[in-house]
C-alpha atoms as a PDB file:
ATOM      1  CA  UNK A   1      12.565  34.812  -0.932  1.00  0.00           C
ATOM      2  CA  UNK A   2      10.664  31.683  -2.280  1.00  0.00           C
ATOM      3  CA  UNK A   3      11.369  30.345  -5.293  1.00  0.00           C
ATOM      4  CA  UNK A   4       8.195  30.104  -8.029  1.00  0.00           C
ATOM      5  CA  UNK A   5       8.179  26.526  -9.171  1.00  0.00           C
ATOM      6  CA  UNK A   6      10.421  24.773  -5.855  1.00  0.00           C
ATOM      7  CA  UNK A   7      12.104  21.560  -6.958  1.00  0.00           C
ATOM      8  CA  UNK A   8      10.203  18.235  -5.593  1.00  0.00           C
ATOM      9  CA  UNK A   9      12.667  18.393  -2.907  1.00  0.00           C
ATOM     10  CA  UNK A  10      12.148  21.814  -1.758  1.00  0.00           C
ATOM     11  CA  UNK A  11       8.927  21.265  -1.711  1.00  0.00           C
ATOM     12  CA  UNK A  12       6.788  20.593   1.219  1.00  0.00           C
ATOM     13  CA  UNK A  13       3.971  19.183   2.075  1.00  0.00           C
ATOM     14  CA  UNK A  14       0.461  20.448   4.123  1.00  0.00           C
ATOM     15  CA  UNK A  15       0.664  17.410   6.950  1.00  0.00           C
ATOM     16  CA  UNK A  16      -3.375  17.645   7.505  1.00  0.00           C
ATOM     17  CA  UNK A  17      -3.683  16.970   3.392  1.00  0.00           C
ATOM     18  CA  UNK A  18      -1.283  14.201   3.689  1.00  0.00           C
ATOM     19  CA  UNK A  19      -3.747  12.256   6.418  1.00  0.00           C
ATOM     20  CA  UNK A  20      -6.173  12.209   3.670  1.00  0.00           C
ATOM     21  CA  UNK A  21      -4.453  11.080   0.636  1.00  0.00           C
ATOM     22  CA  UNK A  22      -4.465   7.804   1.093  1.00  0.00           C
ATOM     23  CA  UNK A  23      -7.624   6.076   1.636  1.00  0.00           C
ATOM     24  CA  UNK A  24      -7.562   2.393   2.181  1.00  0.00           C
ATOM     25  CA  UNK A  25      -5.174  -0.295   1.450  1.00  0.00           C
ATOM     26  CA  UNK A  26      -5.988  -2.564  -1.431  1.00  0.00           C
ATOM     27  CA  UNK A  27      -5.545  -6.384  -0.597  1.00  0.00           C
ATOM     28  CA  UNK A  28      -6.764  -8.477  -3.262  1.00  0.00           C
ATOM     29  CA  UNK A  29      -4.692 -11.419  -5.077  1.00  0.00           C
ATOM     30  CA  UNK A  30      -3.233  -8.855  -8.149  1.00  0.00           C
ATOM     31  CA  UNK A  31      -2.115  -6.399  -4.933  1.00  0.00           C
ATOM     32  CA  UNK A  32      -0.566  -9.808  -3.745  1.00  0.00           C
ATOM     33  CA  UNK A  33       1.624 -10.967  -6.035  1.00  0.00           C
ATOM     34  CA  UNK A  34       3.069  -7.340  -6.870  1.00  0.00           C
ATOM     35  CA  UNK A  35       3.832  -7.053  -3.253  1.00  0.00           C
ATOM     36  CA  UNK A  36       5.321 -10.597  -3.328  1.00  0.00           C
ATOM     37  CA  UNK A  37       7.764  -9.818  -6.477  1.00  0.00           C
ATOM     38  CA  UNK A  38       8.147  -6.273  -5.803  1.00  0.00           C
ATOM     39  CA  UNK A  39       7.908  -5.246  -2.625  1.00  0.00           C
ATOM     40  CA  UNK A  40       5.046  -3.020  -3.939  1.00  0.00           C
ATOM     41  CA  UNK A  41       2.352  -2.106  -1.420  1.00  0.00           C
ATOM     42  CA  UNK A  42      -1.090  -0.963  -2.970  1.00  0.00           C
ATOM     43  CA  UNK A  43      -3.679   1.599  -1.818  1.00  0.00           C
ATOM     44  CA  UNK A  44      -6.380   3.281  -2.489  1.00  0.00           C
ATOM     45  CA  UNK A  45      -5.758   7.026  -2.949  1.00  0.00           C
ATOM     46  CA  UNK A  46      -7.182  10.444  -3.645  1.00  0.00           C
ATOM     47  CA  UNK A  47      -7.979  11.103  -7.407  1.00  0.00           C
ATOM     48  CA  UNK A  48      -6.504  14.322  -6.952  1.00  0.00           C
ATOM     49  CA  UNK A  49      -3.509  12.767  -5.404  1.00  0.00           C
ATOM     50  CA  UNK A  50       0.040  13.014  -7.195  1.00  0.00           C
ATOM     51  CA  UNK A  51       2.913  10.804  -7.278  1.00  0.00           C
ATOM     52  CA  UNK A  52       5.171  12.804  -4.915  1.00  0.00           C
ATOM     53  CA  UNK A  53       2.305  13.684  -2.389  1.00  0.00           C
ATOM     54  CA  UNK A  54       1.636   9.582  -2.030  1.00  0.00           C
ATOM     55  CA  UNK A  55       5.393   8.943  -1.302  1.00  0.00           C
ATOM     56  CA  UNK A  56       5.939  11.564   1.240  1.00  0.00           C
ATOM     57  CA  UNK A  57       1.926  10.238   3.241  1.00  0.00           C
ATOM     58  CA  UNK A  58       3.136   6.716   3.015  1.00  0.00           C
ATOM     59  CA  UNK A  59       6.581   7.739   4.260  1.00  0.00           C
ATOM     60  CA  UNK A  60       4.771   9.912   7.186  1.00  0.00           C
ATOM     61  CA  UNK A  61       2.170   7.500   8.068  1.00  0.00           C
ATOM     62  CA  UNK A  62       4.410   4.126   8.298  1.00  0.00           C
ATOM     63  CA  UNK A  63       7.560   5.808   8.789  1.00  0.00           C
ATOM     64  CA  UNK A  64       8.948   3.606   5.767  1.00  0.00           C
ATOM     65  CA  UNK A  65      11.707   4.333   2.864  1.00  0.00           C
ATOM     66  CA  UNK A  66       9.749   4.559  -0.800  1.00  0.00           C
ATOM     67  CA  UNK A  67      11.596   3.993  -3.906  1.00  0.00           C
ATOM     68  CA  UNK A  68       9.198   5.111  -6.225  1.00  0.00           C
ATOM     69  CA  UNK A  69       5.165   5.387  -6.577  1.00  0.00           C
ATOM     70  CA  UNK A  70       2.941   3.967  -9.982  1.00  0.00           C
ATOM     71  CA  UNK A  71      -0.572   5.507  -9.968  1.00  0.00           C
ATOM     72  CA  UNK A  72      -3.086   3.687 -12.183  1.00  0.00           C
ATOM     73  CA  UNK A  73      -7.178   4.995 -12.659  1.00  0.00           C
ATOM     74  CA  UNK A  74      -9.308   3.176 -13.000  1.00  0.00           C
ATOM     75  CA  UNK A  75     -12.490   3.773 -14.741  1.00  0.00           C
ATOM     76  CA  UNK A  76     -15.605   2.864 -12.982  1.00  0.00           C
ATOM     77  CA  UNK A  77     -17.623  -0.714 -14.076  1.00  0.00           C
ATOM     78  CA  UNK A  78     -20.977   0.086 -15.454  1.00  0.00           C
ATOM     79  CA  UNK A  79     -23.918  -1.996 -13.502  1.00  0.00           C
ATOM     80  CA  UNK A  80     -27.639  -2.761 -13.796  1.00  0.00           C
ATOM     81  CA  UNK A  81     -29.643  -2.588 -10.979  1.00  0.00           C
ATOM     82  CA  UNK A  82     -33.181  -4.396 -12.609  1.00  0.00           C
ATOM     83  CA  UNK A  83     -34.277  -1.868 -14.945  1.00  0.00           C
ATOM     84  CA  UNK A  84     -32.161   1.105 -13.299  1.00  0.00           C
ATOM     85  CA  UNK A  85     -27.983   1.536 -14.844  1.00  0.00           C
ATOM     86  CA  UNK A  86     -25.830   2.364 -12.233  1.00  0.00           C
ATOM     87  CA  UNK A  87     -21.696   3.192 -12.197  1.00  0.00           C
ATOM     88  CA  UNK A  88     -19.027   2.198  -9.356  1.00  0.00           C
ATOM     89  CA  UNK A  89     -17.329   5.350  -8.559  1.00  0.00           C
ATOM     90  CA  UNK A  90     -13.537   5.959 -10.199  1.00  0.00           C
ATOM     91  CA  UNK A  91     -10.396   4.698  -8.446  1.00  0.00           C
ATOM     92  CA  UNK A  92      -7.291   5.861  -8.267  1.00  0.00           C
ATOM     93  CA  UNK A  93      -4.821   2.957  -7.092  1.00  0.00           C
ATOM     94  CA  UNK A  94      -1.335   3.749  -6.536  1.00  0.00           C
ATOM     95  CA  UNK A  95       1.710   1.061  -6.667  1.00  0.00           C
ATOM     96  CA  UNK A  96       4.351   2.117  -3.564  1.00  0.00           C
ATOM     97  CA  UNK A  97       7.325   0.474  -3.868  1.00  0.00           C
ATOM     98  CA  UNK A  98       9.258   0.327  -0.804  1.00  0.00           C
ATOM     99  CA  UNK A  99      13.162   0.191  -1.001  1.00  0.00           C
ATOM    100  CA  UNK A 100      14.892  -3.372  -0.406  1.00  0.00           C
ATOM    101  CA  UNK A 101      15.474  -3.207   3.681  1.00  0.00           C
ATOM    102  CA  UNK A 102      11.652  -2.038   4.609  1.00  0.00           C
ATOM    103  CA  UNK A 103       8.938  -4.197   4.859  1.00  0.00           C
ATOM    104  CA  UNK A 104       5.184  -2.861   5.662  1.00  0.00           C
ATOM    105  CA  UNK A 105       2.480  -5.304   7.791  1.00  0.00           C
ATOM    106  CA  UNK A 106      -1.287  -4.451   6.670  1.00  0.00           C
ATOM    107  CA  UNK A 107      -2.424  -7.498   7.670  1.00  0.00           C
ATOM    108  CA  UNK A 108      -2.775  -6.218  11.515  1.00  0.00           C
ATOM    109  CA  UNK A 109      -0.664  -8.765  13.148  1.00  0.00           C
ATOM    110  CA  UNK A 110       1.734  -7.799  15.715  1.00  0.00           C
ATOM    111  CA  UNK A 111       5.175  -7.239  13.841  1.00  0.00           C
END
């Protein structure tokens, strides 16, 4: 018999819906320096995406150890286009650290 609510660690995870949830790696200076002093690695992820879904695709996908996930949104910048406003889409950016002993290579070098 399953249980209603299942604890986070009975609960599992649809492996085709974890392929999507994260969406591209963020590399920019900020994602930088937080993977310098933290060992924090920074994507780009589903808005519908939730803290314990993002640890279990990033420990699927790079076959890595995560400590713990930070999920920030963003709001989307306002722009003008000549006479026309326009609005960057929302982002959802999450902040994966990894634990001490694992180390993740975006840059596509050879390891």
């Amino acid at each position: 018999m399953s249980r209603v609510n299942p604890t986070p660690a009975e609960r599992k995870f649809d492996e085709g819906r974890l392929m999507q949830v994260l969406l591209a790696p963020i590399i920019s200076e900020k994602a930088t320096m937080a993977s310098e002093k933290s060992n924090a690695v920074t994507f780009k992820v589903l808005r519908g995406a939730t803290k314990p879904e993002i640890k279990a695709a990033v420990e699927l996908l790079f076959n890595v150890k995560v400590k713990g996930v930070s999920v920030a949104n963003i709001k989307g910048k306002t722009k003008r286009f000549g006479r026309t406003m326009g609005r960057r889409d929302h982002v959802r950016k999450a902040y994966v650290v990894l634990q001490e002993d694992q180390t993740l290579n975006l840059s596509g070098e050879a390891a």
